[in-house]
Structures are given as structure tokens and as C-alpha cells.
PDB file of N, CA and C in Angstrom:
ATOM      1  N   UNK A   1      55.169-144.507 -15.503  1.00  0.00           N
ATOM      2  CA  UNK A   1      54.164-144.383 -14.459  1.00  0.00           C
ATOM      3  C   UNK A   1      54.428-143.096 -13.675  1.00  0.00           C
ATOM      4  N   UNK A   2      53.663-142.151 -13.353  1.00  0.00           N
ATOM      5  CA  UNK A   2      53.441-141.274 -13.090  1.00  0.00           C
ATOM      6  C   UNK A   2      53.682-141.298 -11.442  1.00  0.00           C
ATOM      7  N   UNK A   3      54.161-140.134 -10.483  1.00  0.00           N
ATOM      8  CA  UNK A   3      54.396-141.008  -9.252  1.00  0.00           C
ATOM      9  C   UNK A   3      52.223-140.630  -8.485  1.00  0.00           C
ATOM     10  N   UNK A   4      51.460-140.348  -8.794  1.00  0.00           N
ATOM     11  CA  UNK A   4      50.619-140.570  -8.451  1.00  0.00           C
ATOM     12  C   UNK A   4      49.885-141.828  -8.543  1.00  0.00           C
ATOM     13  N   UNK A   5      50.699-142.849  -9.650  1.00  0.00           N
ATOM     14  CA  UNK A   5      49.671-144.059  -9.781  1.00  0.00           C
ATOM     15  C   UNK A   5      49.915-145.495  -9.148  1.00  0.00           C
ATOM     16  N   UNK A   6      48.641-145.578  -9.152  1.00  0.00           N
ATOM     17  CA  UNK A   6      49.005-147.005  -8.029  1.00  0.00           C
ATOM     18  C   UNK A   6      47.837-147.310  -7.550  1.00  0.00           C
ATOM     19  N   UNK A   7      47.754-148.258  -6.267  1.00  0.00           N
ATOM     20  CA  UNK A   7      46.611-148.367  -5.648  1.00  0.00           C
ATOM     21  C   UNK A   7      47.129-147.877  -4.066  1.00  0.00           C
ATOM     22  N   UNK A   8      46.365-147.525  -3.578  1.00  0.00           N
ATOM     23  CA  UNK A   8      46.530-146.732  -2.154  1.00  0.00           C
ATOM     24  C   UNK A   8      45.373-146.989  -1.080  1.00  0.00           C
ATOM     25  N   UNK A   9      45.979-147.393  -0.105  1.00  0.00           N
ATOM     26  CA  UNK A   9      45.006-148.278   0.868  1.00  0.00           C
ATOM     27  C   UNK A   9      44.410-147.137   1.877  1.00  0.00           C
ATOM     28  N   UNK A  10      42.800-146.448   2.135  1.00  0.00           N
ATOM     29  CA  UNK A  10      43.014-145.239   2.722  1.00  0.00           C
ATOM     30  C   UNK A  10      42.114-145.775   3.546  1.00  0.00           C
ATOM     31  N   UNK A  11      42.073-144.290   4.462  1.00  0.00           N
ATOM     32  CA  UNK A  11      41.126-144.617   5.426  1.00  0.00           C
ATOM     33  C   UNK A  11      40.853-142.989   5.797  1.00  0.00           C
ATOM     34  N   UNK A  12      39.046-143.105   5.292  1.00  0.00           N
ATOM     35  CA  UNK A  12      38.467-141.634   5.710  1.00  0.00           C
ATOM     36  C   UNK A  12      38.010-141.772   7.450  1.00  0.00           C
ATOM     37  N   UNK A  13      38.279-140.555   8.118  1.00  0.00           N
ATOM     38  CA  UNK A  13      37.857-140.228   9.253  1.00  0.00           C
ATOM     39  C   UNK A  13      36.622-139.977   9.049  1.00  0.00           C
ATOM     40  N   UNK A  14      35.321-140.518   9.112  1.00  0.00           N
ATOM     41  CA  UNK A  14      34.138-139.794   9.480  1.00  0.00           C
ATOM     42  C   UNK A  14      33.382-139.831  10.356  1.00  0.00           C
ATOM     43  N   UNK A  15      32.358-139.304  10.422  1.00  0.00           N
ATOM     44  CA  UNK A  15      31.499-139.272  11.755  1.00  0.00           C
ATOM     45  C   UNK A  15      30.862-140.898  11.535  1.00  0.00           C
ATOM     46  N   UNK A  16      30.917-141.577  10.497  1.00  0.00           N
ATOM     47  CA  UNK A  16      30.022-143.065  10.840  1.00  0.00           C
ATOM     48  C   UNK A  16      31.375-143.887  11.082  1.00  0.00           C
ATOM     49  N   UNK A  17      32.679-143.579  11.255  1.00  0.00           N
ATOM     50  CA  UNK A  17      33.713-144.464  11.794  1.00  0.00           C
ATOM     51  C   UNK A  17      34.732-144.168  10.742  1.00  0.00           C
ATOM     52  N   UNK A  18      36.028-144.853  10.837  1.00  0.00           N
ATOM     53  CA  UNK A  18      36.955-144.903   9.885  1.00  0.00           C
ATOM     54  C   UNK A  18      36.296-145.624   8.370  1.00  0.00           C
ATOM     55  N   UNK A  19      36.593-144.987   7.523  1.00  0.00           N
ATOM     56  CA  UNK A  19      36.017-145.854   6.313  1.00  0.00           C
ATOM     57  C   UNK A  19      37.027-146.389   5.430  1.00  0.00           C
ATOM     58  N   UNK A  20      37.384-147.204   5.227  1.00  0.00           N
ATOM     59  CA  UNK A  20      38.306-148.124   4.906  1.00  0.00           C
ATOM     60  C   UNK A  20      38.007-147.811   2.770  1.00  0.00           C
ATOM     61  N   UNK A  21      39.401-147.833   1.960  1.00  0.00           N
ATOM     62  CA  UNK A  21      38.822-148.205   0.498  1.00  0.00           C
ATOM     63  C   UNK A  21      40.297-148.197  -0.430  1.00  0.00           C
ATOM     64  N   UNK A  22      40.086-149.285  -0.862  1.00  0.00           N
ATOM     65  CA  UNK A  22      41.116-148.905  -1.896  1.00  0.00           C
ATOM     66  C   UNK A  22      41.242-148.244  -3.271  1.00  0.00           C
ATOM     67  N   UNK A  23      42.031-147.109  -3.326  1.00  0.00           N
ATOM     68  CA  UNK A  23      41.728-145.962  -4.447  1.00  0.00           C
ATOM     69  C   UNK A  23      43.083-146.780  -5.544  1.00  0.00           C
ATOM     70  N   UNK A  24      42.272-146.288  -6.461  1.00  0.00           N
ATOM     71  CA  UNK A  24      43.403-146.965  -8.070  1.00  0.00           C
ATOM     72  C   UNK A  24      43.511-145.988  -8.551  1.00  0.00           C
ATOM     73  N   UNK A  25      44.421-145.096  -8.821  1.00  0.00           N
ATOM     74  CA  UNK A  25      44.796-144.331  -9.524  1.00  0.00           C
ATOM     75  C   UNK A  25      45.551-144.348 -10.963  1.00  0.00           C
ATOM     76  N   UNK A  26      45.243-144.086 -12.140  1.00  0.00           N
ATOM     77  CA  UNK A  26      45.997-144.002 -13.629  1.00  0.00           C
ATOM     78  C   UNK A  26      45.961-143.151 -14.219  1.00  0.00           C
ATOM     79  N   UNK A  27      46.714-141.676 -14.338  1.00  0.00           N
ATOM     80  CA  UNK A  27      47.076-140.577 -14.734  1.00  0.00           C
ATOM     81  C   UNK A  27      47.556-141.094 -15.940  1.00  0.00           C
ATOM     82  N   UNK A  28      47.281-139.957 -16.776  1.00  0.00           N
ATOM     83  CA  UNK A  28      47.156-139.270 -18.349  1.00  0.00           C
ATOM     84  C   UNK A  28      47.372-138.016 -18.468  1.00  0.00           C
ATOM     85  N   UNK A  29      48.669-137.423 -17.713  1.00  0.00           N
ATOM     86  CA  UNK A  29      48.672-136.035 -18.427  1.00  0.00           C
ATOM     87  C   UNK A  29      48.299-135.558 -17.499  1.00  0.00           C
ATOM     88  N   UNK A  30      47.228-134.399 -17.258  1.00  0.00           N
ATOM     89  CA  UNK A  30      46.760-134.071 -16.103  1.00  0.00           C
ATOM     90  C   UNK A  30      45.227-134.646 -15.996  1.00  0.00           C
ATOM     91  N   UNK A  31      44.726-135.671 -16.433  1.00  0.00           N
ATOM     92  CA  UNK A  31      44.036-136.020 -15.598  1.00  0.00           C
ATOM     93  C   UNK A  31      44.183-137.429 -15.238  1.00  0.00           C
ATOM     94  N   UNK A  32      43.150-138.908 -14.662  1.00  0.00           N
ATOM     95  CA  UNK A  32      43.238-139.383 -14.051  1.00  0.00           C
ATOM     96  C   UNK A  32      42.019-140.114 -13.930  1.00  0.00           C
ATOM     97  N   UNK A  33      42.240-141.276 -14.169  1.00  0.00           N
ATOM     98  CA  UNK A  33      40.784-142.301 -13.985  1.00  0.00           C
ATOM     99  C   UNK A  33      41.282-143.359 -12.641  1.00  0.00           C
ATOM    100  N   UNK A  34      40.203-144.101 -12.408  1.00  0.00           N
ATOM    101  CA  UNK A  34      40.540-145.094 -11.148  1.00  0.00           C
ATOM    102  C   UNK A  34      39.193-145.457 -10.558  1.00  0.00           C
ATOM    103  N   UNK A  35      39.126-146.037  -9.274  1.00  0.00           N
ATOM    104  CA  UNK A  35      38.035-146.476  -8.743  1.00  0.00           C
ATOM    105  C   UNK A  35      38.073-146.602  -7.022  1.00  0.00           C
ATOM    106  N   UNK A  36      37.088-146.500  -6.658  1.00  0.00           N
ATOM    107  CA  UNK A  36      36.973-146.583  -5.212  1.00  0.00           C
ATOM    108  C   UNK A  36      36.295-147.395  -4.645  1.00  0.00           C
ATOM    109  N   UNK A  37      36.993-148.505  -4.101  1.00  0.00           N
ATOM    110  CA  UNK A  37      36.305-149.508  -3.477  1.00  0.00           C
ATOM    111  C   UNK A  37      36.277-149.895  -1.975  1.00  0.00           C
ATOM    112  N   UNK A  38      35.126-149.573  -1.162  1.00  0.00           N
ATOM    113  CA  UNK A  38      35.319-150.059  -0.028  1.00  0.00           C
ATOM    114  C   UNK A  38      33.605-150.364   0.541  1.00  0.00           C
ATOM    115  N   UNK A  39      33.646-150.560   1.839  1.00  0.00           N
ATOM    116  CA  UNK A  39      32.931-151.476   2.569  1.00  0.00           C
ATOM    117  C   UNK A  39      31.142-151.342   1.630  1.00  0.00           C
ATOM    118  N   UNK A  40      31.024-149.775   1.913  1.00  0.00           N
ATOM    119  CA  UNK A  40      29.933-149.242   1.277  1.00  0.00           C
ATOM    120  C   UNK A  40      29.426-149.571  -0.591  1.00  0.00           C
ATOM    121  N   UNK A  41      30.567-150.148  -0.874  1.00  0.00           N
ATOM    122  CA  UNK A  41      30.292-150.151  -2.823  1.00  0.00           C
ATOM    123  C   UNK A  41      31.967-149.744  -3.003  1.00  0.00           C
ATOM    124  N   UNK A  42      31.441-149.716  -4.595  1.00  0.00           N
ATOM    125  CA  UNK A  42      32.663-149.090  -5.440  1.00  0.00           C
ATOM    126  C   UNK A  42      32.084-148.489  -6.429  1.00  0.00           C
ATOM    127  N   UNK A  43      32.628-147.169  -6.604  1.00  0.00           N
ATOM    128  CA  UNK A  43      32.565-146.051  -8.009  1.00  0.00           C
ATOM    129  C   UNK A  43      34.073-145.767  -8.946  1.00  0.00           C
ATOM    130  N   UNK A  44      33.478-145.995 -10.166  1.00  0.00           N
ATOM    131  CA  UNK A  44      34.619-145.141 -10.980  1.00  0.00           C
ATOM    132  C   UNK A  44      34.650-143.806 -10.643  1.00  0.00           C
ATOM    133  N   UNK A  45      35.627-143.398 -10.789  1.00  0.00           N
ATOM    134  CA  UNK A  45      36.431-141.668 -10.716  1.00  0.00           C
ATOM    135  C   UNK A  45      36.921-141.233 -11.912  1.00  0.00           C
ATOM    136  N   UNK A  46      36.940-140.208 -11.987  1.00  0.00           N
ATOM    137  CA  UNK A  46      37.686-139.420 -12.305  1.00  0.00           C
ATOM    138  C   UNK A  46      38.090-138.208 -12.035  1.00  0.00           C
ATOM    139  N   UNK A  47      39.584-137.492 -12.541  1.00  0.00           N
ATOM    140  CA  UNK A  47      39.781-136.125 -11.573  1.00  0.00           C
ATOM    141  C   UNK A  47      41.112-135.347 -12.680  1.00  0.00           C
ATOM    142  N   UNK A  48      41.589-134.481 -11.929  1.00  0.00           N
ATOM    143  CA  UNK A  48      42.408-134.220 -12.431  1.00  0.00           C
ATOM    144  C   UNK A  48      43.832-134.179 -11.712  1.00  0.00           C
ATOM    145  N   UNK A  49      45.117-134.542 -12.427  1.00  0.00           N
ATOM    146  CA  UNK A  49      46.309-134.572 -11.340  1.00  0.00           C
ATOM    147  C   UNK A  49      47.398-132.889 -11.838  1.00  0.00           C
ATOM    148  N   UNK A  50      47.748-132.477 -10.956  1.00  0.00           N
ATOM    149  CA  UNK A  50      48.457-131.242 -10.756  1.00  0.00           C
ATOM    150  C   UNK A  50      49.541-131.485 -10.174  1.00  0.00           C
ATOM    151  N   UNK A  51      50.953-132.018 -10.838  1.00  0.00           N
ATOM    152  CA  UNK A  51      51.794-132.126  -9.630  1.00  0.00           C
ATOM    153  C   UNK A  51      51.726-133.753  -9.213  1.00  0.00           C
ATOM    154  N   UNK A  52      51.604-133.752  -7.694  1.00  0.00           N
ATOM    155  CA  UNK A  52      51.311-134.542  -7.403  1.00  0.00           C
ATOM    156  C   UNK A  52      49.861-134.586  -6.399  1.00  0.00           C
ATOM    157  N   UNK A  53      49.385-134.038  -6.693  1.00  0.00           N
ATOM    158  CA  UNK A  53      47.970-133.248  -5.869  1.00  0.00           C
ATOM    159  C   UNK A  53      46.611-133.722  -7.510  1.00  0.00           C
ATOM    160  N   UNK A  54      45.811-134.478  -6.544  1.00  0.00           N
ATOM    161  CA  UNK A  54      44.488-135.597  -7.285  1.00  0.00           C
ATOM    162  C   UNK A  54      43.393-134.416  -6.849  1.00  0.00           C
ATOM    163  N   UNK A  55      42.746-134.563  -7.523  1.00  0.00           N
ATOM    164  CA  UNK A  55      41.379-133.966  -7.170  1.00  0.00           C
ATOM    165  C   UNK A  55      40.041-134.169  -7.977  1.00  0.00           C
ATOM    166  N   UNK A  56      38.844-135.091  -7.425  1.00  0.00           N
ATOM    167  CA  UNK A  56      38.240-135.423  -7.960  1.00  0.00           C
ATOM    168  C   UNK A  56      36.566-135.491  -6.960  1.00  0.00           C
ATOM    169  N   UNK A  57      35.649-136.304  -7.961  1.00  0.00           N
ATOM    170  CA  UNK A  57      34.182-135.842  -7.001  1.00  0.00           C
ATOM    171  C   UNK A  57      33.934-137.644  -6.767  1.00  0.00           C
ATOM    172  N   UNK A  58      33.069-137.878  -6.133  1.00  0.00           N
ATOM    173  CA  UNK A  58      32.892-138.761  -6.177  1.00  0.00           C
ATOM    174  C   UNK A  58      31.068-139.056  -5.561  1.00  0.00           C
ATOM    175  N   UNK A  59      30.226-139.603  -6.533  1.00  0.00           N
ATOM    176  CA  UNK A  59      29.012-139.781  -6.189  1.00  0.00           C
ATOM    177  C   UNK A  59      28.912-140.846  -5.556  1.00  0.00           C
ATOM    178  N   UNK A  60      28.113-140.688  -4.602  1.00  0.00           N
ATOM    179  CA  UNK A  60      27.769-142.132  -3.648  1.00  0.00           C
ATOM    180  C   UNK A  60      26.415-142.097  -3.281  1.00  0.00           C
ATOM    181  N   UNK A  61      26.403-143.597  -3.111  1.00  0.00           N
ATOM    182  CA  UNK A  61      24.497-143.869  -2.644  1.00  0.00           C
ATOM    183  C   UNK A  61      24.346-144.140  -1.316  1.00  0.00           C
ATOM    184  N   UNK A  62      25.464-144.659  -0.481  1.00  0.00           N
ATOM    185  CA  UNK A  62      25.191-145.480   0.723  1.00  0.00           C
ATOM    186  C   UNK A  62      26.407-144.645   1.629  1.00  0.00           C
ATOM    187  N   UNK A  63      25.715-144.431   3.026  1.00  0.00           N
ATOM    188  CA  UNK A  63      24.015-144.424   3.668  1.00  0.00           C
ATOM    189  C   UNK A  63      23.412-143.580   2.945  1.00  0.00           C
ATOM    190  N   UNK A  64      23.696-141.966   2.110  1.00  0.00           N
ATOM    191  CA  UNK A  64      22.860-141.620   1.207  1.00  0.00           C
ATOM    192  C   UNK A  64      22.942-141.054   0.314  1.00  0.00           C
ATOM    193  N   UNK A  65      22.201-140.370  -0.821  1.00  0.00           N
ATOM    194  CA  UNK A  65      23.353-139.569  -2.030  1.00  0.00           C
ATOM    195  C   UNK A  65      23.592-138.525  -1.604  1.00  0.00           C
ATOM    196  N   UNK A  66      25.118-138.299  -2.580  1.00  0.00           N
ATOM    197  CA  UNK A  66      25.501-137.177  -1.846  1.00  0.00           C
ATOM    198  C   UNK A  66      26.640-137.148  -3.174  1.00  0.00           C
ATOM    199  N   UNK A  67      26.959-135.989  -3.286  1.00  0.00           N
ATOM    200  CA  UNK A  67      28.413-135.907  -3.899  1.00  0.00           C
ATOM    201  C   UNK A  67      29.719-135.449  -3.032  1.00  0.00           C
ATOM    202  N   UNK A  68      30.873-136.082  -3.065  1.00  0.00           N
ATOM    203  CA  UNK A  68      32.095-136.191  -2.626  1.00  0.00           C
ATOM    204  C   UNK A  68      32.526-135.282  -3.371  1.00  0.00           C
ATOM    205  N   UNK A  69      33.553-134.097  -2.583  1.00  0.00           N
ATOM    206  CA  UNK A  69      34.494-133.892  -2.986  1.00  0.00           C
ATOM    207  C   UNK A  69      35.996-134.000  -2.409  1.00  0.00           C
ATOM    208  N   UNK A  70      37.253-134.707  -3.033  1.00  0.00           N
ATOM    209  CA  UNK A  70      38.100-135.174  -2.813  1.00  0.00           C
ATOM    210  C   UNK A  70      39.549-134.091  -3.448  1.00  0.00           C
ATOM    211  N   UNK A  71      39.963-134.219  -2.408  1.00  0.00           N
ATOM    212  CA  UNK A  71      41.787-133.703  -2.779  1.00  0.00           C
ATOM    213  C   UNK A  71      42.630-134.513  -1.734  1.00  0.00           C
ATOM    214  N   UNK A  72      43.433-134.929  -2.648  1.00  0.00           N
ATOM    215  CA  UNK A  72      44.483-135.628  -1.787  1.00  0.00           C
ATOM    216  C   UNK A  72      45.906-135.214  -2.695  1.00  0.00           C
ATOM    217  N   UNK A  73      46.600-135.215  -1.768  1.00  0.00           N
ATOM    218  CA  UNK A  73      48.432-135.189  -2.222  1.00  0.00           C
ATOM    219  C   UNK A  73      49.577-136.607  -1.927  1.00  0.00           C
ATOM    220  N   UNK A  74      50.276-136.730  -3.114  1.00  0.00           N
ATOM    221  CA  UNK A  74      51.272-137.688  -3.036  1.00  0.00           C
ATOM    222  C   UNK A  74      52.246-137.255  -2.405  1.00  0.00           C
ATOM    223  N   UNK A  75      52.635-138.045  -1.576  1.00  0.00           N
ATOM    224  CA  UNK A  75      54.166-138.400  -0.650  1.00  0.00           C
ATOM    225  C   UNK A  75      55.007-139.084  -1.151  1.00  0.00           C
ATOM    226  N   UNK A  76      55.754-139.674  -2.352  1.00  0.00           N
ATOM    227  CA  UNK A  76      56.243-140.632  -1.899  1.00  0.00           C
ATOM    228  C   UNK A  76      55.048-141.865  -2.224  1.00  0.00           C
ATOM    229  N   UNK A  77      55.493-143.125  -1.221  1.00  0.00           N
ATOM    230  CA  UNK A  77      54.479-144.262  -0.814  1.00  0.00           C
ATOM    231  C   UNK A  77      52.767-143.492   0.159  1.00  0.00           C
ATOM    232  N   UNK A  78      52.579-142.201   0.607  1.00  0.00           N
ATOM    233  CA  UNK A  78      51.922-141.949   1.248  1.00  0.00           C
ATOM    234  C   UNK A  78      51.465-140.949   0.325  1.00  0.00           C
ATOM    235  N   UNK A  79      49.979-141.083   0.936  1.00  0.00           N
ATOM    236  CA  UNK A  79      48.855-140.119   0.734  1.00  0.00           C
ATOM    237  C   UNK A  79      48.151-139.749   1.810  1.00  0.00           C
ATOM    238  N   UNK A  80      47.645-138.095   1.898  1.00  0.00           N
ATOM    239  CA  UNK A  80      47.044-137.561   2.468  1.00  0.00           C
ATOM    240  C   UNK A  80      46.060-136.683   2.082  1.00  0.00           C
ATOM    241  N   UNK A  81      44.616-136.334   2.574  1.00  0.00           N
ATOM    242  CA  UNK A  81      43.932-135.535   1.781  1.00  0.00           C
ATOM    243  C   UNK A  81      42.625-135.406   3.029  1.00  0.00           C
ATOM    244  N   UNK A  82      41.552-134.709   1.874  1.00  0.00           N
ATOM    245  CA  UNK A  82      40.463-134.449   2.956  1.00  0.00           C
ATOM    246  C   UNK A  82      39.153-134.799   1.801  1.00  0.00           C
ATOM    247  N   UNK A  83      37.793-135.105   1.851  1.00  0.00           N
ATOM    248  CA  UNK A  83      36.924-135.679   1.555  1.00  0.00           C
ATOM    249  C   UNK A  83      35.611-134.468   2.137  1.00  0.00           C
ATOM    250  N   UNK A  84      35.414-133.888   1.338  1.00  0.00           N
ATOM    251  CA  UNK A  84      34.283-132.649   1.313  1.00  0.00           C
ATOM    252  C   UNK A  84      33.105-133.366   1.576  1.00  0.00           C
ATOM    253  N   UNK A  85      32.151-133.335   2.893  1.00  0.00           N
ATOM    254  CA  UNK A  85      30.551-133.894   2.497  1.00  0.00           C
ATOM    255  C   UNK A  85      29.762-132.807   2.418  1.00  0.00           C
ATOM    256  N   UNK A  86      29.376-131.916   1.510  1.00  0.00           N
ATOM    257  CA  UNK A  86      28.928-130.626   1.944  1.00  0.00           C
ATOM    258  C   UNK A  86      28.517-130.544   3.082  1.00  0.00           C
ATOM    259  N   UNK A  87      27.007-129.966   3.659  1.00  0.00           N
ATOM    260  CA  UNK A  87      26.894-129.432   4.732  1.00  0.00           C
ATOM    261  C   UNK A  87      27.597-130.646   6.162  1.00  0.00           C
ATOM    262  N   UNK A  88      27.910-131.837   5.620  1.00  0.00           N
ATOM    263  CA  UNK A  88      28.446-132.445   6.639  1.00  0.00           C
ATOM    264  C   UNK A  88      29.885-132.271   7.008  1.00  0.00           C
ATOM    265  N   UNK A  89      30.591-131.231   6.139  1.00  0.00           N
ATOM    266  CA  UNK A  89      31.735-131.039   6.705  1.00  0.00           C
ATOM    267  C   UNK A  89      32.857-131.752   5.635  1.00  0.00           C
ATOM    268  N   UNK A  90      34.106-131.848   6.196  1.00  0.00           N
ATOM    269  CA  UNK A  90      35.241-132.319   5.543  1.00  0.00           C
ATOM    270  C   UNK A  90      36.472-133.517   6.524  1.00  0.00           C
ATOM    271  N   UNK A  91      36.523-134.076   5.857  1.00  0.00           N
ATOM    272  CA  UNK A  91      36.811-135.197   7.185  1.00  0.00           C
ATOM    273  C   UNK A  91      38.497-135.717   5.990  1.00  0.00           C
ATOM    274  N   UNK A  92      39.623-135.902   7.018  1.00  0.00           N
ATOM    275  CA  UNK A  92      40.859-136.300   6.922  1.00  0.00           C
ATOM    276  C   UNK A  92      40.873-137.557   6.037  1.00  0.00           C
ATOM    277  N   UNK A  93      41.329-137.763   4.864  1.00  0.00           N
ATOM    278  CA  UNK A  93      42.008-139.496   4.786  1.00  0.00           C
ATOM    279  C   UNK A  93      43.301-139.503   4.300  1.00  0.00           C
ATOM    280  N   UNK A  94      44.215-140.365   4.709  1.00  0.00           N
ATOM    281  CA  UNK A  94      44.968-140.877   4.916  1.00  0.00           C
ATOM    282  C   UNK A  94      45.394-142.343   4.271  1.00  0.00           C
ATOM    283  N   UNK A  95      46.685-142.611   3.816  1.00  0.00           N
ATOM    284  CA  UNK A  95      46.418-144.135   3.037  1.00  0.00           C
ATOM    285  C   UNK A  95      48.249-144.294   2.652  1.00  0.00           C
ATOM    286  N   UNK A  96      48.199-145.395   2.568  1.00  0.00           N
ATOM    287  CA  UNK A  96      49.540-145.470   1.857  1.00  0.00           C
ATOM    288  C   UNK A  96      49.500-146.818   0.149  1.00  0.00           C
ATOM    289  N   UNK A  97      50.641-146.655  -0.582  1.00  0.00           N
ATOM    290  CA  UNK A  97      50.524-147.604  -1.214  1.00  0.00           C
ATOM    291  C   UNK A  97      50.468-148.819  -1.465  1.00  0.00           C
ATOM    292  N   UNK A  98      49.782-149.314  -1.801  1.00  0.00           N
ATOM    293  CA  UNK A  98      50.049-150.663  -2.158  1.00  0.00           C
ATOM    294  C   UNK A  98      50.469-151.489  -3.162  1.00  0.00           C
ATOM    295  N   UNK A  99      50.598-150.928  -4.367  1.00  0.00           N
ATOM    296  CA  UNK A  99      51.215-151.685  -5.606  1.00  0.00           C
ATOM    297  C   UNK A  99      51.407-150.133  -6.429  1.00  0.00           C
TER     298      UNK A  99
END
């Protein structure tokens, strides 16, 4: 197991509140499948891993479409990263592991 994989309990800063989701991560080399589940839905991912640094997009419908872009870095049990909304900016998340 790769030290990026796992599930990781995060929480994006955005302008509609903290957004709560749990990310699954399963690296292959350099890249990386998983899923994102929280209040709003859940999407499969995928991305690529560098290191210990994820980076991936993520399409969403709710509140509206939009494409995500995501980078986050492994700590250890902790993750940190930032969540691209284009013209809406880039907002902090934060998370640690859970399994």
C-alpha cells in the first residue's frame, strides 16, 4: 500500500460552508482511482499520484456543474490541499485518515 492510500475524512472551506467528504484513495504507480463522497453526492475520481502529492478533477452537479480541480499532499495520517472552482476561486481542504 502506497502511503497515499486510504480513506481520508476532509473538509473543504467554501463559501457555501465547510463541506464535509470522504476521499478513497488506491494508487497504481502513478496514478490513482477512488471516490468522493459527501453531503452533496458522490463521484468516482481519478488522478495522478507524484510522490506523495494527488491531483485530480472532479465533476459535480450540485448546487451546479462545474469542474473541480484538486491537489492535495500526504502527511503521514494527514492531508492537505486546495480545490480549484474556476472563476469561484480556490478554497483550503484539509482531512485526516481514516483506515
Amino acid at each position: 500500500m502506497a502511503a497515499v492510500d486510504g480513506t481520508w475524512d476532509t473538509t473543504v472551506k467554501s463559501p457555501l460552508g465547510d463541506q464535509k467528504a470522504m476521499l478513497t484513495v488506491h494508487s497504481d504507480g502513478g496514478t490513482f482511482t477512488g471516490t468522493n463522497a459527501g453531503a452533496m453526492g458522490s463521484v468516482d475520481i481519478t488522478g495522478t499520484v507524484d510522490g506523495n502529492t494527488l491531483q485530480w478533477q472532479m465533476n459535480i452537479t450540485v448546487p451546479m456543474p462545474m469542474t473541480l480541480d484538486c491537489t492535495a499532499t500526504v502527511d503521514g495520517d494527514t492531508i492537505t490541499g486546495s480545490v480549484g472552482a474556476g472563476a469561484f476561486g480556490s478554497f483550503p481542504m484539509t482531512g485526516t485518515r481514516v483506515e
